[in-house]
PDB file of N, CA and C in Angstrom:
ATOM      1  N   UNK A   1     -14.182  11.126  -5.184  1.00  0.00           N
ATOM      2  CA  UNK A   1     -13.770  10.215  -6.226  1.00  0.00           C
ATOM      3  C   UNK A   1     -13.823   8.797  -5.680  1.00  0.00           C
ATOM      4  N   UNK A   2     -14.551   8.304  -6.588  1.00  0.00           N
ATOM      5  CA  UNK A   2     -14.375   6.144  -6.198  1.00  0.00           C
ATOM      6  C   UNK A   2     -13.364   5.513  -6.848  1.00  0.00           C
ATOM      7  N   UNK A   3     -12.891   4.965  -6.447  1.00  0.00           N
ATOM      8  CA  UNK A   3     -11.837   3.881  -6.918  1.00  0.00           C
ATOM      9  C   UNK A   3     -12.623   2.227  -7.340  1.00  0.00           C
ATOM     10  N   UNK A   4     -12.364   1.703  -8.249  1.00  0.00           N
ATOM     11  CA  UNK A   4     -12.907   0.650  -8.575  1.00  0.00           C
ATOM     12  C   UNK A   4     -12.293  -0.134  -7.558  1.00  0.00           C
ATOM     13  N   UNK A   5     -13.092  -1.426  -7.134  1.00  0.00           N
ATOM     14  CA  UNK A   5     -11.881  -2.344  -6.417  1.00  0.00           C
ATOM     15  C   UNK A   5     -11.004  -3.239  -6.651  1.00  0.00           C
ATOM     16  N   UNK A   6     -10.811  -3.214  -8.207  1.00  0.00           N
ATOM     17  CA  UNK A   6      -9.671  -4.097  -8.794  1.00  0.00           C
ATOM     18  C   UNK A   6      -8.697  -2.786  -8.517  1.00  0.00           C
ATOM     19  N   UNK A   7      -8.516  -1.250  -8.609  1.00  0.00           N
ATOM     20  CA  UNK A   7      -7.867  -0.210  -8.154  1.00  0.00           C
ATOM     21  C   UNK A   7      -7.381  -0.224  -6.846  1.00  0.00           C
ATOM     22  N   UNK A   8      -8.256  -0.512  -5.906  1.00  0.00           N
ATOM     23  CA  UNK A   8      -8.520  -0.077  -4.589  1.00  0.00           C
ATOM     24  C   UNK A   8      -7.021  -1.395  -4.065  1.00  0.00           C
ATOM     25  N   UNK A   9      -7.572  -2.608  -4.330  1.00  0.00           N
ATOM     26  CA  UNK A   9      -6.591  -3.636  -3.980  1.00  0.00           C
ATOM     27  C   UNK A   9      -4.861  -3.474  -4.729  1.00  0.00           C
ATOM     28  N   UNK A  10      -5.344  -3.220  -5.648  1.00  0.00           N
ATOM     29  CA  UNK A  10      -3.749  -2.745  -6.812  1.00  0.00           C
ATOM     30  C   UNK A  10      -3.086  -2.047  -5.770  1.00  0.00           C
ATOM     31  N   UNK A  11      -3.776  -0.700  -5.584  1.00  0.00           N
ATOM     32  CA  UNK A  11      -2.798   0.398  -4.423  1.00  0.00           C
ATOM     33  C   UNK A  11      -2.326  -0.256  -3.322  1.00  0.00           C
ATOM     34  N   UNK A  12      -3.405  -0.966  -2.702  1.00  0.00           N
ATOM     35  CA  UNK A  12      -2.874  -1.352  -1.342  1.00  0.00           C
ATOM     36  C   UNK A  12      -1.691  -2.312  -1.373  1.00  0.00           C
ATOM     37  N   UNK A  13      -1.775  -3.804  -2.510  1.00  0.00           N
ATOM     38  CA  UNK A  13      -0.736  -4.217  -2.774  1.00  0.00           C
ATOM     39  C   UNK A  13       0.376  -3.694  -3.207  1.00  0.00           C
ATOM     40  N   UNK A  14       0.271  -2.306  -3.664  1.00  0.00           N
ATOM     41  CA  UNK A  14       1.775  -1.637  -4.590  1.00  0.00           C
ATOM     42  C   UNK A  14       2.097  -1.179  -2.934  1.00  0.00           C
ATOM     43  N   UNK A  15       1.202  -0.757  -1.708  1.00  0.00           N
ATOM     44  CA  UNK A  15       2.018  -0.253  -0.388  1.00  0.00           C
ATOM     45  C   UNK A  15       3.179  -1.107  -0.026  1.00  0.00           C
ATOM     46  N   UNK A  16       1.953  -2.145   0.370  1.00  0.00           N
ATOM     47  CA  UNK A  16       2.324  -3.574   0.947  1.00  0.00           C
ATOM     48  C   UNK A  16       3.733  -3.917   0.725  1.00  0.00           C
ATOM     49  N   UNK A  17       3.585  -4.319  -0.891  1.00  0.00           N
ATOM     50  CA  UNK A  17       5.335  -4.353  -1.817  1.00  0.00           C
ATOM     51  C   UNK A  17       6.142  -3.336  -1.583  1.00  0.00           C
ATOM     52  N   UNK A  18       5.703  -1.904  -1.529  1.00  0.00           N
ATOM     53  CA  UNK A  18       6.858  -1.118  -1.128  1.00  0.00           C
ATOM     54  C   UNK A  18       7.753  -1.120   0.053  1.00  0.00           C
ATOM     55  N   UNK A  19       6.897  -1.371   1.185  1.00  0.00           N
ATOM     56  CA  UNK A  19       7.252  -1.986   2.319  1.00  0.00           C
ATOM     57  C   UNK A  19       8.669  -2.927   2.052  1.00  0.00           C
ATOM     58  N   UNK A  20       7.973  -3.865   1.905  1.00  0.00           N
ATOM     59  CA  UNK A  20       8.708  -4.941   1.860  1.00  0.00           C
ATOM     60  C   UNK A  20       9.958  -4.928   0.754  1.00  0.00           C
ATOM     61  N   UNK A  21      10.008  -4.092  -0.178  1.00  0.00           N
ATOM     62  CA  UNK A  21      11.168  -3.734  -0.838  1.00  0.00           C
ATOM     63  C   UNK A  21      12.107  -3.242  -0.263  1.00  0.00           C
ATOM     64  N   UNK A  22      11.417  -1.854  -0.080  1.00  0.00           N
ATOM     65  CA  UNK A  22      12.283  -0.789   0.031  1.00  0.00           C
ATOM     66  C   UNK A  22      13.045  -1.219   1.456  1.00  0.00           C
ATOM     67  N   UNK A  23      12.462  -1.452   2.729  1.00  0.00           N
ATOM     68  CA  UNK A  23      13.379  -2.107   3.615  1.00  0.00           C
ATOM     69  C   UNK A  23      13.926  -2.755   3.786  1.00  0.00           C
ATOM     70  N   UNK A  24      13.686  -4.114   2.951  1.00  0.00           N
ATOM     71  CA  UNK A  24      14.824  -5.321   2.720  1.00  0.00           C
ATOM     72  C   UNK A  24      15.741  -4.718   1.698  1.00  0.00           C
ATOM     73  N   UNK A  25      15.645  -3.297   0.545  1.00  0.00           N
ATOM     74  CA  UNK A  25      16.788  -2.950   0.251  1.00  0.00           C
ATOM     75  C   UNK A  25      17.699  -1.564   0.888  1.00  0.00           C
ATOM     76  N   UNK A  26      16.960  -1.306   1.964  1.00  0.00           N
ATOM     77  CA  UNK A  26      17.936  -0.324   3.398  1.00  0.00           C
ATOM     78  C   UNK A  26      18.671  -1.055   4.007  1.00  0.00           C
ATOM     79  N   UNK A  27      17.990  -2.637   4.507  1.00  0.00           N
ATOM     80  CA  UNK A  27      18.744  -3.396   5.353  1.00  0.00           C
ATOM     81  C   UNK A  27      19.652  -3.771   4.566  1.00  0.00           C
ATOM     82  N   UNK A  28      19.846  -4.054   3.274  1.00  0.00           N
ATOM     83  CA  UNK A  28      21.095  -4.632   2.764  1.00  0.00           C
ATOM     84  C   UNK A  28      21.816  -3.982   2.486  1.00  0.00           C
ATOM     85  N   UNK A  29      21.554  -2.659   2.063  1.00  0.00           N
ATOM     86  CA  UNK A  29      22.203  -1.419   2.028  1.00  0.00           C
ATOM     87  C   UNK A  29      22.885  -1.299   2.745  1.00  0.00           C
ATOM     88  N   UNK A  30      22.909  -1.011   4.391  1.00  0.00           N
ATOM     89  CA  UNK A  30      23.536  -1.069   5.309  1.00  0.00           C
ATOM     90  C   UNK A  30      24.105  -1.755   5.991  1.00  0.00           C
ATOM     91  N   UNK A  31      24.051  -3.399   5.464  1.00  0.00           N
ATOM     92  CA  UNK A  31      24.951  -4.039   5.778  1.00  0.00           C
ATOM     93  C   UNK A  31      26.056  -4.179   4.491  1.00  0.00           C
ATOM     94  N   UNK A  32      26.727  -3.667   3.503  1.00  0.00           N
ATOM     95  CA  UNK A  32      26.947  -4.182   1.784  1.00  0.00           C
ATOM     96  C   UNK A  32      28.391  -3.708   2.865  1.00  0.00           C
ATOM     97  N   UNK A  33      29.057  -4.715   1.921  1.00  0.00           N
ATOM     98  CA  UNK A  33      30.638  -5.403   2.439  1.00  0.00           C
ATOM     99  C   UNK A  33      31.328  -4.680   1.365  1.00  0.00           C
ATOM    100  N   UNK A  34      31.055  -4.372   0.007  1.00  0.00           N
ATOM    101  CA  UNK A  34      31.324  -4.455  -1.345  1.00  0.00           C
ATOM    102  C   UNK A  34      32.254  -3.135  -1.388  1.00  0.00           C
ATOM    103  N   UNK A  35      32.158  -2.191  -0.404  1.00  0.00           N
ATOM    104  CA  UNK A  35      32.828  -0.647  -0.377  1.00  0.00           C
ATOM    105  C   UNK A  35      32.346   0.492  -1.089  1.00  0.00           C
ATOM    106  N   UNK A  36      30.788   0.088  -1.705  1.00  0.00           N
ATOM    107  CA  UNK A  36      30.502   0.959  -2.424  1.00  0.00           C
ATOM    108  C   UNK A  36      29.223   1.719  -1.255  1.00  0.00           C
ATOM    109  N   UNK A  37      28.855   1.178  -0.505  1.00  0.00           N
ATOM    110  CA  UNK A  37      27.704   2.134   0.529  1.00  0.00           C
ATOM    111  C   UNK A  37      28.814   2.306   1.906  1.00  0.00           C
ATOM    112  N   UNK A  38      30.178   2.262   1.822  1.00  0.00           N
ATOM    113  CA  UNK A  38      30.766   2.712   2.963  1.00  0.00           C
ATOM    114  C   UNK A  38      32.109   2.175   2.744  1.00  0.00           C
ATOM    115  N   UNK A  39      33.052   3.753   2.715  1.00  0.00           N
ATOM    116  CA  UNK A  39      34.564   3.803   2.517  1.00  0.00           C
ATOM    117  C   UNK A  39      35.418   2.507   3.786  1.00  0.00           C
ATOM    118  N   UNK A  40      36.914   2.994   3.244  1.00  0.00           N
ATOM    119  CA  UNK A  40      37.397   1.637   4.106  1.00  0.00           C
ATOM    120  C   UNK A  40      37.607   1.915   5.674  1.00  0.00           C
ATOM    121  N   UNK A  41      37.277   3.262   5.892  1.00  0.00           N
ATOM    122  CA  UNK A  41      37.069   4.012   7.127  1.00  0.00           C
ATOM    123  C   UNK A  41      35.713   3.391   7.641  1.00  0.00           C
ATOM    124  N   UNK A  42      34.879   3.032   7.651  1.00  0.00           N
ATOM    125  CA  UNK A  42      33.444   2.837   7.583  1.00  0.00           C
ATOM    126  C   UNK A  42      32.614   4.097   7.880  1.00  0.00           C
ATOM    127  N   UNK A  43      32.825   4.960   6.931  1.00  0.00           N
ATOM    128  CA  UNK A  43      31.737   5.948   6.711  1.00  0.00           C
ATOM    129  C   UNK A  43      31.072   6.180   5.245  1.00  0.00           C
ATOM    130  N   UNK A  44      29.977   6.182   5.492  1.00  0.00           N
ATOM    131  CA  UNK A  44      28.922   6.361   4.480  1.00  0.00           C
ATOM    132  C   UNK A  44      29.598   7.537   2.694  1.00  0.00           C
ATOM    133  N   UNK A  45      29.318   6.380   1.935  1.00  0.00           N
ATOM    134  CA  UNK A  45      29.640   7.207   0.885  1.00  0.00           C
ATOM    135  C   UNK A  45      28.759   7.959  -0.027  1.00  0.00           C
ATOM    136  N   UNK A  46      28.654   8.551  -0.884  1.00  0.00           N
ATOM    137  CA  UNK A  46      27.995   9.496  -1.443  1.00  0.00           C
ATOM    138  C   UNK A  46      27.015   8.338  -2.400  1.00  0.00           C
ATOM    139  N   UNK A  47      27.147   7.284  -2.700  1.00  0.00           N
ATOM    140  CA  UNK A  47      26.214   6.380  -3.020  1.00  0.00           C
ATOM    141  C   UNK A  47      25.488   5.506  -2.052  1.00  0.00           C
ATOM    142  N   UNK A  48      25.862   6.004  -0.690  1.00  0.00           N
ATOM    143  CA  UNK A  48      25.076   5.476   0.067  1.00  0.00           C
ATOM    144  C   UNK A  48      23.897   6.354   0.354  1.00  0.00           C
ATOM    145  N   UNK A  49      24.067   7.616   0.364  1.00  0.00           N
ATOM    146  CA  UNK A  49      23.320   8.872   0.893  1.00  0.00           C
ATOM    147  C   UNK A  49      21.929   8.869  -0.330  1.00  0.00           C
ATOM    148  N   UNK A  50      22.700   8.868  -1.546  1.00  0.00           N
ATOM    149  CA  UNK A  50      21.759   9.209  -3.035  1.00  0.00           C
ATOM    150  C   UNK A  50      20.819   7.262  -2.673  1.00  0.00           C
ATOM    151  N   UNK A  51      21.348   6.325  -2.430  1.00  0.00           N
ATOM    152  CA  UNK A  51      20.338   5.500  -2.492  1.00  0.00           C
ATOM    153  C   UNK A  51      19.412   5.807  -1.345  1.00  0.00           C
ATOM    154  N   UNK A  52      19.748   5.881  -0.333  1.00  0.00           N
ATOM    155  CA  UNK A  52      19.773   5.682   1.087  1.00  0.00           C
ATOM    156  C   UNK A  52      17.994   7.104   0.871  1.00  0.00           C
ATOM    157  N   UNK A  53      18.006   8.105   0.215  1.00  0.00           N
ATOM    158  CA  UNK A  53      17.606   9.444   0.019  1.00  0.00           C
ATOM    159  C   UNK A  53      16.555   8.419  -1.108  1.00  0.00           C
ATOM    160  N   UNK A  54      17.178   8.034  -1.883  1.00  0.00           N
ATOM    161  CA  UNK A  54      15.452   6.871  -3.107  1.00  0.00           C
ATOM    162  C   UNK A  54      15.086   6.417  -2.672  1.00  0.00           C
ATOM    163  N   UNK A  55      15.505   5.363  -1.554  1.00  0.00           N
ATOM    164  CA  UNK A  55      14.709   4.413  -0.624  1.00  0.00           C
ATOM    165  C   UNK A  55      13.606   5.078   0.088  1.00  0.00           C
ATOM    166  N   UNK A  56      14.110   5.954   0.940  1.00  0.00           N
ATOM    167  CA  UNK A  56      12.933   6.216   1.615  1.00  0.00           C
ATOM    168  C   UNK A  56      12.059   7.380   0.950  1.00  0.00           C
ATOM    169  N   UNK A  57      12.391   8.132  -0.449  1.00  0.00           N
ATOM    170  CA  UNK A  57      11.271   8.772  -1.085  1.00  0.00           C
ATOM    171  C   UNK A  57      10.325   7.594  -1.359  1.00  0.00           C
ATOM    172  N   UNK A  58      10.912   6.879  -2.198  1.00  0.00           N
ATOM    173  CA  UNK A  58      10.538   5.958  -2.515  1.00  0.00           C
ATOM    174  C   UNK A  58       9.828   4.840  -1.516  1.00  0.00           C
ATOM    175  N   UNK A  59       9.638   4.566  -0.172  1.00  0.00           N
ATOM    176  CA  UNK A  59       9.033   4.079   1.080  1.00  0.00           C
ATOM    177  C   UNK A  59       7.840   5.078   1.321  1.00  0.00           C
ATOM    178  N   UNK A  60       8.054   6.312   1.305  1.00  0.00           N
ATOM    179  CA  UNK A  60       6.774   6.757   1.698  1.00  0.00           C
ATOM    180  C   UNK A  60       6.352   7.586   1.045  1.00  0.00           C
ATOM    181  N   UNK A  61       6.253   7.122  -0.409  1.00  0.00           N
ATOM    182  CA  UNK A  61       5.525   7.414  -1.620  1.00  0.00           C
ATOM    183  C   UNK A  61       4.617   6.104  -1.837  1.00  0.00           C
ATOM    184  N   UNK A  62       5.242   5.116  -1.622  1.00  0.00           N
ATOM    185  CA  UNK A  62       4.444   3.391  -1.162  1.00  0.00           C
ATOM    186  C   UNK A  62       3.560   3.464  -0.348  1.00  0.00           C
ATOM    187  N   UNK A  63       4.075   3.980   0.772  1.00  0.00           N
ATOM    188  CA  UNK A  63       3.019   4.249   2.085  1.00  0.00           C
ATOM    189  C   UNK A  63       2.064   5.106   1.519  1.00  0.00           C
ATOM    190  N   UNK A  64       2.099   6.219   1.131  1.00  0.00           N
ATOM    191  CA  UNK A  64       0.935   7.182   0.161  1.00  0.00           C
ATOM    192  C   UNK A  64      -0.288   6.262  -0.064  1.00  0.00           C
ATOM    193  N   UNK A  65       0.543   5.529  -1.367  1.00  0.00           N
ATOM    194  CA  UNK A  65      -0.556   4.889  -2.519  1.00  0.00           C
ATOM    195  C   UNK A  65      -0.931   3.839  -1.748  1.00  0.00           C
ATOM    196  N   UNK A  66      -0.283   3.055  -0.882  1.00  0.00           N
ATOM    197  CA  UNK A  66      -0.572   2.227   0.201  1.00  0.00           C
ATOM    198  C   UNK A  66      -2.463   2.168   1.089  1.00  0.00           C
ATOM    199  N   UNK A  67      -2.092   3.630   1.141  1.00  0.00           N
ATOM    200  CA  UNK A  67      -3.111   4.044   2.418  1.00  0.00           C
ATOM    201  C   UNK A  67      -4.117   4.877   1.789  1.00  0.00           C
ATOM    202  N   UNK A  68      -3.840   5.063   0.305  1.00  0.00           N
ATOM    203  CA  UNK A  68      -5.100   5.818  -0.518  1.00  0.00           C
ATOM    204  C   UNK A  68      -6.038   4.078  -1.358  1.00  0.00           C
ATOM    205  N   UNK A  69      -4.937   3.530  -1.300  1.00  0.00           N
ATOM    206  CA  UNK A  69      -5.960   1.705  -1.332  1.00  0.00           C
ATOM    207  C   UNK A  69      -6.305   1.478  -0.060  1.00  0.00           C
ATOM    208  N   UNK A  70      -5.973   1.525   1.005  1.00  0.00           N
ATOM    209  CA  UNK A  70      -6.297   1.061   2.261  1.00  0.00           C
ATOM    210  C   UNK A  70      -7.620   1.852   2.591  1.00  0.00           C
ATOM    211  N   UNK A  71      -7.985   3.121   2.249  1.00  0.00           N
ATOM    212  CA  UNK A  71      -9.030   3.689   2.663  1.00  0.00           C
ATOM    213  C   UNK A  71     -10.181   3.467   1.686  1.00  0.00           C
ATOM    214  N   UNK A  72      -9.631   3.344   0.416  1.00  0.00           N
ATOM    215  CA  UNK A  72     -10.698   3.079  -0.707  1.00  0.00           C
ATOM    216  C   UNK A  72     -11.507   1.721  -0.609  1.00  0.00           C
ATOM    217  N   UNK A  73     -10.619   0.335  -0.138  1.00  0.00           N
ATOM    218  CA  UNK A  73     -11.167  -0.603   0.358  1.00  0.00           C
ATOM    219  C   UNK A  73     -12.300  -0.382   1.925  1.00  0.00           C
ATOM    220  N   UNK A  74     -11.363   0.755   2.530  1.00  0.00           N
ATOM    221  CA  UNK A  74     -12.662   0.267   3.714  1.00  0.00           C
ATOM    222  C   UNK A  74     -13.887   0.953   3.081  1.00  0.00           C
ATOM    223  N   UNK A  75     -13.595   1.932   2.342  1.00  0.00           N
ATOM    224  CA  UNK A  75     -14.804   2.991   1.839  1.00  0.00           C
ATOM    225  C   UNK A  75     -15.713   1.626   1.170  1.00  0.00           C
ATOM    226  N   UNK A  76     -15.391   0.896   0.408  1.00  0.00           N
ATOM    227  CA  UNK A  76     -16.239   0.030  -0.398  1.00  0.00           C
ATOM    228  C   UNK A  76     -17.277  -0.828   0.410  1.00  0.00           C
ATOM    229  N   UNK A  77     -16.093  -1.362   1.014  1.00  0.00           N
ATOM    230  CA  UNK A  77     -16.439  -2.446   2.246  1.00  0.00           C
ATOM    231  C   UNK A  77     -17.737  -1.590   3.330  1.00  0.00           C
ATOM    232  N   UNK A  78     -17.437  -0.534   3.804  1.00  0.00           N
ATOM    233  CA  UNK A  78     -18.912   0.299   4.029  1.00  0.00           C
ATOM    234  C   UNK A  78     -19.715   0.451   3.242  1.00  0.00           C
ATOM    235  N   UNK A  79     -19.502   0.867   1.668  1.00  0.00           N
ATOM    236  CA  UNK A  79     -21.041   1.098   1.182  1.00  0.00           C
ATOM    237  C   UNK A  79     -21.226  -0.042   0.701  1.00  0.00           C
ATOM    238  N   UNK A  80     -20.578  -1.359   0.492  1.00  0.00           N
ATOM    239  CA  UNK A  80     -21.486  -2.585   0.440  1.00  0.00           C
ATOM    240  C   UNK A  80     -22.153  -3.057   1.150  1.00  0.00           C
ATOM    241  N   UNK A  81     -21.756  -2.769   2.624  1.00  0.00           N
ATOM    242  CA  UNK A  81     -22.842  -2.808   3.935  1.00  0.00           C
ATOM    243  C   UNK A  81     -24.340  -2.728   3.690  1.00  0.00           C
ATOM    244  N   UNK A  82     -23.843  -1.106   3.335  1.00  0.00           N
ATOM    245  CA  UNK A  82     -24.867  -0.519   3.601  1.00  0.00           C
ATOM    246  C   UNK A  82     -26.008  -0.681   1.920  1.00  0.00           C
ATOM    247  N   UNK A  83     -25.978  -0.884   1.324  1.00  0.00           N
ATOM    248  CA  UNK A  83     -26.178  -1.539   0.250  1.00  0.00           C
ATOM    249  C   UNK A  83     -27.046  -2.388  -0.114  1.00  0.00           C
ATOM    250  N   UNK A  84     -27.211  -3.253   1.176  1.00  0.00           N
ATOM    251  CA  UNK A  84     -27.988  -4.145   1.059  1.00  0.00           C
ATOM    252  C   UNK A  84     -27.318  -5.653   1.327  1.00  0.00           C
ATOM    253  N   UNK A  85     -25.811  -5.614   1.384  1.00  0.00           N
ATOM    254  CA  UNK A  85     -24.906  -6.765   1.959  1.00  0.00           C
ATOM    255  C   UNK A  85     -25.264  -8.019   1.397  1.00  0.00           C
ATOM    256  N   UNK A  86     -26.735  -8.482   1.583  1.00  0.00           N
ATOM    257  CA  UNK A  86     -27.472  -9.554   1.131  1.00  0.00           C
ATOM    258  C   UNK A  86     -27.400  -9.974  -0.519  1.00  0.00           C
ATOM    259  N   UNK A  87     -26.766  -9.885  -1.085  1.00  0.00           N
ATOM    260  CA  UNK A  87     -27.050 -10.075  -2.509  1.00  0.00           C
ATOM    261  C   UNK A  87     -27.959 -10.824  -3.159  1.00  0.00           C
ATOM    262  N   UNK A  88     -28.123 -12.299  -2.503  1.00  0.00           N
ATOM    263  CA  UNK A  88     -28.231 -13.353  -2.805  1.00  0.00           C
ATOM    264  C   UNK A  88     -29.908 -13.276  -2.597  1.00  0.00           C
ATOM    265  N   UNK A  89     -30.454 -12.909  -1.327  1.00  0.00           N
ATOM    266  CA  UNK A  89     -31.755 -12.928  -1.210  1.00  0.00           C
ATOM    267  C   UNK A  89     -32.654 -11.813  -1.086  1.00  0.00           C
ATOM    268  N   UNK A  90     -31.833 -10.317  -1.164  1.00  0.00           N
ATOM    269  CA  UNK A  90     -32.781  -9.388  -1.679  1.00  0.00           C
ATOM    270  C   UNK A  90     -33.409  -9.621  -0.187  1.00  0.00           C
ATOM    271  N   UNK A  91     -33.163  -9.886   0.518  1.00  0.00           N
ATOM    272  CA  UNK A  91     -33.798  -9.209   1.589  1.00  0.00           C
ATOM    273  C   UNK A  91     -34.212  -8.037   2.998  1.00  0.00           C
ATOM    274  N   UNK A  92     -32.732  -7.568   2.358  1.00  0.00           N
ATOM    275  CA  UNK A  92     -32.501  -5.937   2.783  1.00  0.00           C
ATOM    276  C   UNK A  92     -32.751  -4.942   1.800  1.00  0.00           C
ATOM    277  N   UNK A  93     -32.978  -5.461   0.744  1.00  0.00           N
ATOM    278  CA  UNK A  93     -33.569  -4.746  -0.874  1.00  0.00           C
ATOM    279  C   UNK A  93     -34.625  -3.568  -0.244  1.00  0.00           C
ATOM    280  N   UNK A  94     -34.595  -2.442  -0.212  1.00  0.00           N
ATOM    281  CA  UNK A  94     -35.806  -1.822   0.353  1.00  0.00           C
ATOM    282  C   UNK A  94     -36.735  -1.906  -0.623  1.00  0.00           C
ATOM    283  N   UNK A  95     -36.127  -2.201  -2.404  1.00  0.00           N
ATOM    284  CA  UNK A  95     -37.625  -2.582  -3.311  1.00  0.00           C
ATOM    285  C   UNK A  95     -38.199  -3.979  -3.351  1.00  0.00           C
ATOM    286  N   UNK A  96     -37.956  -4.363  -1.841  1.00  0.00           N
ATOM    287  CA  UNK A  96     -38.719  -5.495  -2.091  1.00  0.00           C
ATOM    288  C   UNK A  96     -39.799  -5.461  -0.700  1.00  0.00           C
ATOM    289  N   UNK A  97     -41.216  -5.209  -0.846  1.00  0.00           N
ATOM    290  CA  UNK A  97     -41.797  -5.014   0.275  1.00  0.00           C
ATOM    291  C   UNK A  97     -42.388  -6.303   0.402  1.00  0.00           C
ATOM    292  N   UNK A  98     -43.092  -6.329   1.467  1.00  0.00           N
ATOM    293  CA  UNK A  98     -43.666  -7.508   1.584  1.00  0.00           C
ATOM    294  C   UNK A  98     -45.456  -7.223   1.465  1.00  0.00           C
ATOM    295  N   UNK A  99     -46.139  -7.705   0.965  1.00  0.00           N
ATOM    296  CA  UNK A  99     -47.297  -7.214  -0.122  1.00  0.00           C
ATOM    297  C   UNK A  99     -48.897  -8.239   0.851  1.00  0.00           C
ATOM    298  N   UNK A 100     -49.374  -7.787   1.460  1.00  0.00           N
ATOM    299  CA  UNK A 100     -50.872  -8.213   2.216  1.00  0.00           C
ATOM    300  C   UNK A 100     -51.746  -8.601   1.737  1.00  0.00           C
TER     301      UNK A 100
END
Protein backbone atom coordinates (compact mmCIF):
# COMPACT_ATOMS: atom_id res chain seq x y z
CA UNK A 1 0.00 0.00 0.00
CA UNK A 2 1.25 3.82 -0.90
CA UNK A 3 0.47 6.55 1.11
CA UNK A 4 0.06 9.86 -0.67
CA UNK A 5 2.55 12.42 0.71
CA UNK A 6 0.20 14.98 1.94
CA UNK A 7 -0.71 11.37 4.17
CA UNK A 8 2.74 10.35 4.64
CA UNK A 9 3.69 13.94 6.37
CA UNK A 10 0.05 14.15 8.28
CA UNK A 11 1.19 10.74 10.16
CA UNK A 12 4.52 11.72 10.89
CA UNK A 13 3.35 15.13 12.25
CA UNK A 14 0.31 13.44 14.29
CA UNK A 15 3.77 11.21 15.91
CA UNK A 16 5.78 14.15 16.34
CA UNK A 17 2.60 15.98 18.29
CA UNK A 18 1.98 12.95 20.21
CA UNK A 19 5.29 13.08 21.56
CA UNK A 20 5.23 16.25 22.56
CA UNK A 21 1.74 16.07 24.17
CA UNK A 22 1.48 13.21 25.74
CA UNK A 23 4.84 13.85 27.76
CA UNK A 24 4.44 17.36 28.60
CA UNK A 25 1.00 15.93 29.90
CA UNK A 26 2.92 12.88 32.16
CA UNK A 27 5.30 15.53 33.28
CA UNK A 28 2.58 17.66 34.62
CA UNK A 29 0.76 14.90 35.71
CA UNK A 30 3.34 14.03 38.00
CA UNK A 31 4.16 17.01 39.24
CA UNK A 32 -0.05 18.34 39.91
CA UNK A 33 -0.15 19.94 43.51
CA UNK A 34 -4.08 19.98 43.09
CA UNK A 35 -4.59 16.33 45.12
CA UNK A 36 -6.26 14.88 42.42
CA UNK A 37 -3.06 12.66 40.76
CA UNK A 38 -1.80 12.03 44.45
CA UNK A 39 -3.54 11.67 48.01
CA UNK A 40 -2.28 13.83 51.01
CA UNK A 41 -0.01 10.82 51.81
CA UNK A 42 1.71 11.29 48.41
CA UNK A 43 0.57 8.23 46.78
CA UNK A 44 -0.83 7.90 43.46
CA UNK A 45 -4.57 8.00 43.12
CA UNK A 46 -6.87 6.06 41.03
CA UNK A 47 -7.03 9.14 38.61
CA UNK A 48 -3.63 9.14 38.40
CA UNK A 49 -3.26 5.42 37.26
CA UNK A 50 -6.55 5.73 34.61
CA UNK A 51 -4.70 8.96 33.12
CA UNK A 52 -1.28 7.90 33.69
CA UNK A 53 -2.64 4.18 31.62
CA UNK A 54 -4.28 7.03 28.41
CA UNK A 55 -1.14 8.72 28.26
CA UNK A 56 0.95 6.21 27.40
CA UNK A 57 -1.75 4.10 25.21
CA UNK A 58 -2.15 7.01 23.85
CA UNK A 59 2.08 7.79 23.37
CA UNK A 60 2.58 4.72 21.63
CA UNK A 61 -0.32 4.64 19.49
CA UNK A 62 1.45 8.24 18.27
CA UNK A 63 4.62 6.48 17.98
CA UNK A 64 2.66 3.76 15.65
CA UNK A 65 1.18 6.33 13.24
CA UNK A 66 4.39 8.29 13.83
CA UNK A 67 6.67 5.65 12.25
CA UNK A 68 4.04 4.29 9.61
CA UNK A 69 4.59 8.30 8.21
CA UNK A 70 8.17 8.07 8.93
CA UNK A 71 8.62 5.03 6.67
CA UNK A 72 6.11 6.11 4.01
CA UNK A 73 8.18 9.34 3.60
CA UNK A 74 11.47 7.53 3.27
CA UNK A 75 9.62 4.99 0.89
CA UNK A 76 8.71 8.12 -1.40
CA UNK A 77 11.85 9.89 -0.98
CA UNK A 78 13.47 6.46 -2.56
CA UNK A 79 11.22 6.00 -5.39
CA UNK A 80 11.61 9.64 -6.33
CA UNK A 81 15.27 8.87 -6.57
CA UNK A 82 14.93 6.43 -8.41
CA UNK A 83 12.45 7.96 -10.76
CA UNK A 84 14.37 10.01 -12.44
CA UNK A 85 15.03 12.80 -9.46
CA UNK A 86 15.69 15.28 -12.37
CA UNK A 87 12.34 16.66 -13.12
CA UNK A 88 13.24 19.69 -14.60
CA UNK A 89 15.58 18.39 -17.42
CA UNK A 90 14.51 14.93 -18.25
CA UNK A 91 17.77 13.87 -18.21
CA UNK A 92 17.67 10.65 -16.35
CA UNK A 93 14.27 10.16 -18.38
CA UNK A 94 15.26 6.72 -19.89
CA UNK A 95 12.57 7.99 -22.79
CA UNK A 96 14.75 10.36 -23.70
CA UNK A 97 17.67 8.89 -25.86
CA UNK A 98 20.04 10.71 -27.44
CA UNK A 99 19.38 10.25 -31.38
CA UNK A 100 22.79 10.14 -34.14
Amino acid sequence: MRLSRTASWFLLAFGVWSWFIWVSFVRNLWKNGSGLAFDAAGDPTSYFWVHLTLAVTSFLLGTAVGLIGLRSVLALRRSSRTDGGDRAGGANRPDRGTSA
